[in-house]
Protein backbone atom coordinates (compact mmCIF):
# COMPACT_ATOMS: atom_id res chain seq x y z
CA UNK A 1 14.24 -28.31 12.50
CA UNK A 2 18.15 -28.06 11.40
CA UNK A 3 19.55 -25.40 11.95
CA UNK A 4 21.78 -25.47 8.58
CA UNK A 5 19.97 -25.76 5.25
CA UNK A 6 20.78 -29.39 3.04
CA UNK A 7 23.74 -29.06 0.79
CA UNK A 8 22.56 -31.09 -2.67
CA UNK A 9 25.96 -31.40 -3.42
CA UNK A 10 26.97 -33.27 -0.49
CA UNK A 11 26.88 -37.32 -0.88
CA UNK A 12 24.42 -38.59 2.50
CA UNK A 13 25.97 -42.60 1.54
CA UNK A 14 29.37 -43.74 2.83
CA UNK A 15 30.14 -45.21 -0.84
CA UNK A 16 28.98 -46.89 -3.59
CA UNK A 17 26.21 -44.39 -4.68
CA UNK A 18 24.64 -40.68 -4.35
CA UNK A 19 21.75 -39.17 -2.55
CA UNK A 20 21.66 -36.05 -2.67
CA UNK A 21 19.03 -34.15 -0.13
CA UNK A 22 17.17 -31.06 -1.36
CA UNK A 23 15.77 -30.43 1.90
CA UNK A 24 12.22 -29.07 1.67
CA UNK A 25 11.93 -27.40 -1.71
CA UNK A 26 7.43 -27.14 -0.06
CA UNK A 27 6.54 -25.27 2.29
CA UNK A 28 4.23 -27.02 4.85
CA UNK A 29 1.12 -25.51 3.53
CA UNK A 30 1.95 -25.93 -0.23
CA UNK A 31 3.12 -29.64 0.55
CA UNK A 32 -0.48 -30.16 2.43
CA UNK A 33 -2.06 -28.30 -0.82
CA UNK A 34 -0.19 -31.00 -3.23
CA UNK A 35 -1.09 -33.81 -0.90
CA UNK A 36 -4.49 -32.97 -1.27
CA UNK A 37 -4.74 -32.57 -4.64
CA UNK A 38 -2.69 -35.70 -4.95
CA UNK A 39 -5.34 -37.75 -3.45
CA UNK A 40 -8.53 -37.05 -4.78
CA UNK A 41 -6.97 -36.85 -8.03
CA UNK A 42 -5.02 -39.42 -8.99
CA UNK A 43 -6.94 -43.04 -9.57
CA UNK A 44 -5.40 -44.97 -6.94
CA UNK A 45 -5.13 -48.94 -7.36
CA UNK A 46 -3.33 -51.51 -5.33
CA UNK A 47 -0.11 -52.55 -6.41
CA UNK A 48 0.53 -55.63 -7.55
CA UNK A 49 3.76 -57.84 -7.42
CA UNK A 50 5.03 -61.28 -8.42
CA UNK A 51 7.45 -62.44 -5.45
CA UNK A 52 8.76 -66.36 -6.22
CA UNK A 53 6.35 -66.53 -8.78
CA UNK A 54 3.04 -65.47 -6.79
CA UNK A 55 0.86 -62.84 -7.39
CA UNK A 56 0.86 -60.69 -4.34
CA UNK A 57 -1.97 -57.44 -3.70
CA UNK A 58 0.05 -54.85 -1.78
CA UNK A 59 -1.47 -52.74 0.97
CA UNK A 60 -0.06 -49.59 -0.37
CA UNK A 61 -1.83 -47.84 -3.30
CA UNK A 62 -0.07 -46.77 -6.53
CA UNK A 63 -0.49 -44.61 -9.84
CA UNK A 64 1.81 -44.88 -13.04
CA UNK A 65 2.38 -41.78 -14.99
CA UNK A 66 4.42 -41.29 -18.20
CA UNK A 67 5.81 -41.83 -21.57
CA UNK A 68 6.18 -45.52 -21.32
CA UNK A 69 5.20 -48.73 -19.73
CA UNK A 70 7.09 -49.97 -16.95
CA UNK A 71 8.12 -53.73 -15.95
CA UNK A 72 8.94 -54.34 -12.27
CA UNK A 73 8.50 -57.09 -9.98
CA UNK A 74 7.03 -58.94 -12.75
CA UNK A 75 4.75 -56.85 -13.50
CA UNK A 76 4.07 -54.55 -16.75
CA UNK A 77 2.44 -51.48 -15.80
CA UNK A 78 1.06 -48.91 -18.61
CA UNK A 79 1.42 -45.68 -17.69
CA UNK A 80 -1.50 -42.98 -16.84
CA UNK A 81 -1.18 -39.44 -19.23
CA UNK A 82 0.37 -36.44 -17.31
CA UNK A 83 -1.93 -34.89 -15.30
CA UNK A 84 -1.69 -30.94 -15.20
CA UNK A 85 -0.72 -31.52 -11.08
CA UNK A 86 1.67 -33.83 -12.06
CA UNK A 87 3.58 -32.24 -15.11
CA UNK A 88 3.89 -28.84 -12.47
CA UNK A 89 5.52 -31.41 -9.87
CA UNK A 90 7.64 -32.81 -12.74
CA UNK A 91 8.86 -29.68 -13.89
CA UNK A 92 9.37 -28.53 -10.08
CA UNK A 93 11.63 -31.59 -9.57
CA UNK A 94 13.61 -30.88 -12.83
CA UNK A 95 14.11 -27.43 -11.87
CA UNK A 96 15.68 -28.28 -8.37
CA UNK A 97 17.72 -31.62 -9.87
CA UNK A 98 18.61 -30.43 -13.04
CA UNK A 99 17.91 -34.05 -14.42
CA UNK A 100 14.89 -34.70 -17.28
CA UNK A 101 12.33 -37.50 -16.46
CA UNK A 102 9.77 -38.96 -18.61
CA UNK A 103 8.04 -41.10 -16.07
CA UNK A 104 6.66 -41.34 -12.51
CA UNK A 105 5.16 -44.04 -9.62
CA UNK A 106 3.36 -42.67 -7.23
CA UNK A 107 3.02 -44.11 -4.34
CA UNK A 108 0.18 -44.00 -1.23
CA UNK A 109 0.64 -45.16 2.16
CA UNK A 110 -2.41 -44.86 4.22
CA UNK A 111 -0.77 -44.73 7.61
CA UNK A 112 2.30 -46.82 9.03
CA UNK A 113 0.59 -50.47 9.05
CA UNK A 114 1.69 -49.53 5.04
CA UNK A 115 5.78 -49.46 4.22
CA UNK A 116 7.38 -51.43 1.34
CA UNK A 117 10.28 -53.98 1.95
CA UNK A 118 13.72 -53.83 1.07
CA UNK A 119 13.96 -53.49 -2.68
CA UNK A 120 16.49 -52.04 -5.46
CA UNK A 121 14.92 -50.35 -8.04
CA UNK A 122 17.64 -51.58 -10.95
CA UNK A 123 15.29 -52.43 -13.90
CA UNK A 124 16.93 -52.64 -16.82
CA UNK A 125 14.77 -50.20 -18.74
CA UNK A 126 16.34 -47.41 -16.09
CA UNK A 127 19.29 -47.94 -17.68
CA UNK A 128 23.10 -49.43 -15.86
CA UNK A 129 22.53 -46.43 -12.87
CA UNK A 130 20.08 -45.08 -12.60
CA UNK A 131 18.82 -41.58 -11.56
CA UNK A 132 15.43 -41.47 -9.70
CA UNK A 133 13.70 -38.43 -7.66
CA UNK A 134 12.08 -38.53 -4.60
CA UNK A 135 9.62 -36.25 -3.25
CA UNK A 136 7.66 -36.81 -0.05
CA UNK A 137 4.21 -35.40 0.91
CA UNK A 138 2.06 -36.04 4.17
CA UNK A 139 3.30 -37.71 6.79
CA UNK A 140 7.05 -38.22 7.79
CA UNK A 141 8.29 -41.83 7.26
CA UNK A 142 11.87 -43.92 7.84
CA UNK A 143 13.64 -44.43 4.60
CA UNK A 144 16.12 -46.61 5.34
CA UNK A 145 18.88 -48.65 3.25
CA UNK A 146 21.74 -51.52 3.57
CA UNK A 147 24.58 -52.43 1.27
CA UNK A 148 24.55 -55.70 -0.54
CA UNK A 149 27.74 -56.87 -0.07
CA UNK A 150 29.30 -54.63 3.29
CA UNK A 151 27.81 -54.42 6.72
CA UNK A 152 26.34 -50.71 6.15
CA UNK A 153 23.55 -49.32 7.01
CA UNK A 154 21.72 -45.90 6.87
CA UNK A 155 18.92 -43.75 7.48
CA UNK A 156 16.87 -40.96 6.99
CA UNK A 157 13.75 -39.27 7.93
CA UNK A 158 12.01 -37.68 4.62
CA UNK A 159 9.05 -34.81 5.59
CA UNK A 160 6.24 -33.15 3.65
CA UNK A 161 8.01 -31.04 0.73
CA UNK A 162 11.12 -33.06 0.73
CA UNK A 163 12.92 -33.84 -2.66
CA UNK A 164 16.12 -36.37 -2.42
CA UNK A 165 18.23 -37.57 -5.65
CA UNK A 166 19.14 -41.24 -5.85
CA UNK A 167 21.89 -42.18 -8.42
CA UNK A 168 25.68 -43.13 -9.39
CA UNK A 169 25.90 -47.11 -8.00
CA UNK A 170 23.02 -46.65 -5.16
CA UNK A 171 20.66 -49.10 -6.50
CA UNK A 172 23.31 -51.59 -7.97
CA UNK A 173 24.96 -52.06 -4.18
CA UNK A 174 22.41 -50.78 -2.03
CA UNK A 175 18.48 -51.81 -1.10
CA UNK A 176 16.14 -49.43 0.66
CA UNK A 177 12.91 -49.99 2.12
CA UNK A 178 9.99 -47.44 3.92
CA UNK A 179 9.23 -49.91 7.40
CA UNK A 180 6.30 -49.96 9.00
CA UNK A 181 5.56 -47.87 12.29
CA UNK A 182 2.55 -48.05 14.58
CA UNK A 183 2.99 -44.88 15.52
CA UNK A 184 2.28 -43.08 12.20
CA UNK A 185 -1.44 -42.73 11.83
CA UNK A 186 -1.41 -40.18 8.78
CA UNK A 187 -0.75 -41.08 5.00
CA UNK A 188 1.71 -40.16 3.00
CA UNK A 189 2.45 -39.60 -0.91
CA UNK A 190 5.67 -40.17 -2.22
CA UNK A 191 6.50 -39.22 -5.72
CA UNK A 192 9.54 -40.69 -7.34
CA UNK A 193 10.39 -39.55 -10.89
CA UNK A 194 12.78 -41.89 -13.62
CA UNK A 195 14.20 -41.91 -16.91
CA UNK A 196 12.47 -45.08 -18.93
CA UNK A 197 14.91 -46.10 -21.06
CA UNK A 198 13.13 -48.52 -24.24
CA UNK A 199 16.58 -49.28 -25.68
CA UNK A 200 19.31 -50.45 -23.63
């Protein structure tokens, strides 16, 4: 455990973006609590994505909440209605970021044969930079990112209660990606809360 407590203000990228860390805004046994309630409620479904124009099933499971449909990786996903657990994360994560968000993917990782590869999330509909919330729940997992253009790289482990802030340039210059790791046998939930935009 640190022995200081995160400073949201401070910037955890060298340049070219924000994250902000939170710390853990859960305790363990309210983050467990969520986590549970996370997955038996929510109506889990394999993701799908369209990578050089094929149709690939991901391991990972997924849920779509929100105000609007949401087009990524070539796919158009319609969103789920707020669930009472969800809207009291939602306004939990406002509270702490200050920041409004009108949508939400929610992602499940069963154990660490499941990560997701090195992505931007820089949709158009999230508008030119976009400002995304992360929370973790479950099992600590590697969140790691590389510039686009420099040699950079960075790091991070994210734990059960955990809320980070991604925004300014981040996902315009950087890609970030949850790797795999045999040693992880529990699952995690990862909630990460946007701002659809439907007019650009």
């Amino acid at each position: 455990m640190s022995l200081f407590e995160p400073i949201p203000a401070h910037n955890l990228i060298p340049q070219d973006g924000v994250i902000n860390d939170f710390g853990c805004v859960l305790d363990l046994q309210a983050a467990s609590q969520w986590f549970d309630t996370l997955n038996r409620l929510v109506p889990w479904q394999h993701d799908e994505v369209e990578i050089f124009g094929k149709r690939i099933v991901t391991a990972r499971k997924v849920a779509w909440y929100g105000d609007a449909p949401y087009f990524y990786s070539g796919v158009l996903k319609q969103p789920l209605p707020w669930s009472e657990a969800m809207l009291a994360l939602k306004a939990l994560v406002e509270q702490h970021t200050s920041h409004h968000f009108n949508s939400c993917l929610v992602n499940l990782y069963e154990n660490g044969s499941q990560g997701v590869g090195w992505h931007s999330d820089d949709e158009t509909t999230l508008g030119k930079a976009p400002i995304i919330a992360s929370l973790s729940l479950g099992a600590t997992r590697r969140f790691c990112f590389k510039h686009k253009i420099h040699a950079l790289k960075c790091e991070m482990a994210l734990e059960s209660g955990q809320l980070i802030l991604m925004q300014g340039d981040l996902q315009r210059y950087w890609l970030h990606a949850i790797p795999k790791a045999a040693q992880v046998h529990a699952a995690r939930i990862n909630l990460t809360f946007r701002q659809i935009h439907t007019v650009i």
